[in-house]
N, C-alpha and C. Protein backbone atom coordinates (compact mmCIF):
# COMPACT_ATOMS: atom_id res chain seq x y z
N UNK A 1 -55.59 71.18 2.89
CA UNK A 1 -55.36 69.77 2.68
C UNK A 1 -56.16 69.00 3.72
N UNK A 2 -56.43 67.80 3.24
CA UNK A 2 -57.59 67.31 4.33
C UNK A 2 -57.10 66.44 5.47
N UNK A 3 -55.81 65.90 5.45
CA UNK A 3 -55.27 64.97 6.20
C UNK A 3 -54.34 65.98 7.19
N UNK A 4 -54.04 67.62 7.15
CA UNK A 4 -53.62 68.43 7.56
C UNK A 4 -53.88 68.78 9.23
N UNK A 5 -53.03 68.41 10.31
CA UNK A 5 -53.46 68.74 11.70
C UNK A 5 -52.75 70.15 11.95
N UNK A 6 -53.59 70.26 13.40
CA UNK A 6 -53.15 71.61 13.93
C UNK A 6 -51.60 71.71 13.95
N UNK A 7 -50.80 70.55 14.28
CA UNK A 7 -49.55 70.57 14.46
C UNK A 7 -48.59 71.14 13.15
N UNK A 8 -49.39 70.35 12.00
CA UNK A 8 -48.63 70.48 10.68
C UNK A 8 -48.80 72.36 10.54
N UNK A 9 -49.91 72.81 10.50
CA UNK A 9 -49.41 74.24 9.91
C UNK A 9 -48.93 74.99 11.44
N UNK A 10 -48.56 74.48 12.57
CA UNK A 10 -47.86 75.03 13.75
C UNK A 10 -46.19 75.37 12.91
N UNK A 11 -45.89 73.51 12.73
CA UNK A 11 -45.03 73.38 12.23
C UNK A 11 -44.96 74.37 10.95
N UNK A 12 -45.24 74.93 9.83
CA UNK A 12 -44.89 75.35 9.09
C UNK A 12 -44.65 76.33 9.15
N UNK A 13 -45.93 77.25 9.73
CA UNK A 13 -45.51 78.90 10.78
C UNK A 13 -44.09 78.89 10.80
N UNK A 14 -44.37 78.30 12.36
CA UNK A 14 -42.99 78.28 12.52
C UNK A 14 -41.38 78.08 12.03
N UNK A 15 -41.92 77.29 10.75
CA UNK A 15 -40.27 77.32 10.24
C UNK A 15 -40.06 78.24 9.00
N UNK A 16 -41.77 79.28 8.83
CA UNK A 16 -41.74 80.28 7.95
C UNK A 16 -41.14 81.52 8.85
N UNK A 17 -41.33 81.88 10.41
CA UNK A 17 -41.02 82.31 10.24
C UNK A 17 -39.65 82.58 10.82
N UNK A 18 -39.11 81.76 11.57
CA UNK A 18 -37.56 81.25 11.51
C UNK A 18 -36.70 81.58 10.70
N UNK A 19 -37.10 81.65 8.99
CA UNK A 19 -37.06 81.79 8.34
C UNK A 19 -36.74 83.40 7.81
N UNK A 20 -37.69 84.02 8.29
CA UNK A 20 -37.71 85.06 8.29
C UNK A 20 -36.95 85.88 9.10
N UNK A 21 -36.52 85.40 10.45
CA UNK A 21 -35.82 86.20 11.11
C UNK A 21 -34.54 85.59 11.37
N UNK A 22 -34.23 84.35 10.78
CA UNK A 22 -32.79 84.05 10.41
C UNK A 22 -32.13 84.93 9.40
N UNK A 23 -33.23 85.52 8.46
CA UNK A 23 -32.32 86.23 7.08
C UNK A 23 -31.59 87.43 7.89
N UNK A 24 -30.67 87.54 6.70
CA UNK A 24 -29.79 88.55 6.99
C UNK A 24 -29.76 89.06 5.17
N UNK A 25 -28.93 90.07 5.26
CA UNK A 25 -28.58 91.34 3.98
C UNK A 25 -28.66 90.40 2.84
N UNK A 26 -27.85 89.10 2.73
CA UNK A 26 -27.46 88.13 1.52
C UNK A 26 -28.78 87.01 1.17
N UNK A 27 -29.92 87.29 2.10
CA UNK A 27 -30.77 86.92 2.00
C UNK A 27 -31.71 87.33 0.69
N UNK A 28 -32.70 86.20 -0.21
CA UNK A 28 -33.22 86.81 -1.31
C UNK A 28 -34.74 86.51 -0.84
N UNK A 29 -35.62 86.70 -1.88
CA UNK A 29 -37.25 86.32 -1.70
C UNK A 29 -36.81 84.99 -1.63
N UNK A 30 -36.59 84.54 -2.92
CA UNK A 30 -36.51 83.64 -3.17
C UNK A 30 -35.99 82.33 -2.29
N UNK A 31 -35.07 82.53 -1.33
CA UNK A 31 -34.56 81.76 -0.33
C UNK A 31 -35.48 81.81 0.68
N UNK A 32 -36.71 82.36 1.06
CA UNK A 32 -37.96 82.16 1.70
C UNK A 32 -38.86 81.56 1.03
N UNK A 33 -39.00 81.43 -0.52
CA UNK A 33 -40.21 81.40 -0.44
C UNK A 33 -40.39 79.92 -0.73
N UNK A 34 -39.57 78.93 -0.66
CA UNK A 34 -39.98 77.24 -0.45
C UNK A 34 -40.75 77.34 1.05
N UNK A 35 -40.24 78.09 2.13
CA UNK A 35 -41.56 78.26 3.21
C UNK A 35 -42.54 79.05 3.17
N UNK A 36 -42.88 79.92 2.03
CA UNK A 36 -43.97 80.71 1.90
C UNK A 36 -45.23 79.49 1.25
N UNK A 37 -44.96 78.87 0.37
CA UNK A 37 -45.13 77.43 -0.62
C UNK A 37 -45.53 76.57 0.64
N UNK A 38 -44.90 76.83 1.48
CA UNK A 38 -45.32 74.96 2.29
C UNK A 38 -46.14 75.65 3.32
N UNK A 39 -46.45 77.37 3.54
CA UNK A 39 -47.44 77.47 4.52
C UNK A 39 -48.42 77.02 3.78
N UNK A 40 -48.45 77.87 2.59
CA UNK A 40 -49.56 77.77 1.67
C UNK A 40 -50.25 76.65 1.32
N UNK A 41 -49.99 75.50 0.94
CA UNK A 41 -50.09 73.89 1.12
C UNK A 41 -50.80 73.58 1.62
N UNK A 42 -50.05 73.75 3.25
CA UNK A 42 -50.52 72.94 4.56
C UNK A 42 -51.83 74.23 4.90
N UNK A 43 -52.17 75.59 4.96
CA UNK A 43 -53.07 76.02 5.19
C UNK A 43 -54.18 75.59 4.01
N UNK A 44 -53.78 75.59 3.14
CA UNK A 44 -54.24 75.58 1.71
C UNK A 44 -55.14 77.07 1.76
N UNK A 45 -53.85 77.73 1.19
CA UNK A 45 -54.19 79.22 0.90
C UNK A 45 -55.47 79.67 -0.03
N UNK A 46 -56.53 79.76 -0.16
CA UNK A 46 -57.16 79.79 -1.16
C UNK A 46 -57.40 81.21 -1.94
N UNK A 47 -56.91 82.50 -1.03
CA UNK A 47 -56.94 83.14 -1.69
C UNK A 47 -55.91 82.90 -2.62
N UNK A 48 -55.04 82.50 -2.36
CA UNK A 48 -53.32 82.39 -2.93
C UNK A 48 -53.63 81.50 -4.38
N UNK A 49 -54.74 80.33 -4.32
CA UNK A 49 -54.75 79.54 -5.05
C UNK A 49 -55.65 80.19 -6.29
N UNK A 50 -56.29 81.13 -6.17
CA UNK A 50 -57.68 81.74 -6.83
C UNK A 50 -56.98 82.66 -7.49
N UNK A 51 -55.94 83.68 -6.91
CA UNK A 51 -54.75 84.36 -7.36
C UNK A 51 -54.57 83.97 -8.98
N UNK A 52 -53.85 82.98 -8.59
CA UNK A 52 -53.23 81.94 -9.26
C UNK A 52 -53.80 81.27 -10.75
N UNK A 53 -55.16 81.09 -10.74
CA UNK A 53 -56.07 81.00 -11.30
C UNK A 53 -56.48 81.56 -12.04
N UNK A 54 -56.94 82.73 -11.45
CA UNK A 54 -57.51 84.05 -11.92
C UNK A 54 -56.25 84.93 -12.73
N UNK A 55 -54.77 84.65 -12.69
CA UNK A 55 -53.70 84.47 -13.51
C UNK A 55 -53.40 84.20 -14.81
N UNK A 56 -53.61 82.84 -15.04
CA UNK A 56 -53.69 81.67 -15.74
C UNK A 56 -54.16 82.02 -17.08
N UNK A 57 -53.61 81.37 -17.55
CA UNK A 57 -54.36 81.76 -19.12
C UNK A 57 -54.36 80.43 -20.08
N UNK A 58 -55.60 79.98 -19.68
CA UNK A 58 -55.95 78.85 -20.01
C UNK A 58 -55.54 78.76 -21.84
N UNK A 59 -56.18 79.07 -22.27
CA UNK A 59 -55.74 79.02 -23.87
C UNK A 59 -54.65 79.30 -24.64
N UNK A 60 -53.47 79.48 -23.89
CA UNK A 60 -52.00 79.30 -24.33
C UNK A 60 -51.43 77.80 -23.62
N UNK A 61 -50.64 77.03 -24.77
CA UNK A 61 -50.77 75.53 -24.43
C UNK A 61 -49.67 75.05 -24.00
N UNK A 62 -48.78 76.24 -23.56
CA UNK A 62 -47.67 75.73 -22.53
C UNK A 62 -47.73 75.94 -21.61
N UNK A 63 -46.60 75.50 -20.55
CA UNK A 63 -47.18 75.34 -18.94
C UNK A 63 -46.39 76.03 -18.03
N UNK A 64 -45.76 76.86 -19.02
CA UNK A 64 -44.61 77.53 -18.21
C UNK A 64 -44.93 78.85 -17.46
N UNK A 65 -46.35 78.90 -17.24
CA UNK A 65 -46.69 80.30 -16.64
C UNK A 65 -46.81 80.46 -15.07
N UNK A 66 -45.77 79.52 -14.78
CA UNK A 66 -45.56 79.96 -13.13
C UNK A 66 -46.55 79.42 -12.07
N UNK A 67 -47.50 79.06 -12.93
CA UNK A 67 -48.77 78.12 -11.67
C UNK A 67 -48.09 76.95 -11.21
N UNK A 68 -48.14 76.81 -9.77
CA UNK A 68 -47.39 76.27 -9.15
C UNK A 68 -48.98 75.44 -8.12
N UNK A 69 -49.06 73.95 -9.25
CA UNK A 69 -50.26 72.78 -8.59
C UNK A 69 -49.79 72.48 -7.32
N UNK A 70 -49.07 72.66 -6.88
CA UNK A 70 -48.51 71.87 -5.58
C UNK A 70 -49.06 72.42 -4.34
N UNK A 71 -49.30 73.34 -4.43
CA UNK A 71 -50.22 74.62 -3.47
C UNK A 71 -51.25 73.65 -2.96
């Protein structure tokens, strides 16, 4: 992201991985991964985004295939 400072992906690290070592047993992916999403963002993951892409299946005309623009 272009307006993105050193601080912002400090900040996100860090509350990814807080995150990570707050979980315990009742813990899921899923309850991490809104901070896996906001490293990704603020680094702007591009392998993550190309992934994603390279996924995709452009010529089916619904949108429900999990690509997640917000990246």
């Amino acid at each position: 992201m272009p307006d993105v400072t050193q601080y912002d992906e400090t900040e996100a690290t860090i509350k990814l991985l807080e995150a990570i070592v707050d979980s315990d047993d009742n813990t899921t992916f899923g309850d991490i991964q809104e901070f896996i999403d906001e490293f990704n963002r603020v680094t702007f993951n591009c392998y993550r985004l190309n992934q994603l892409l390279k996924n995709y299946d452009f010529y089916t005309p619904n949108y429900s295939q999990g690509l997640d623009w917000t990246l």
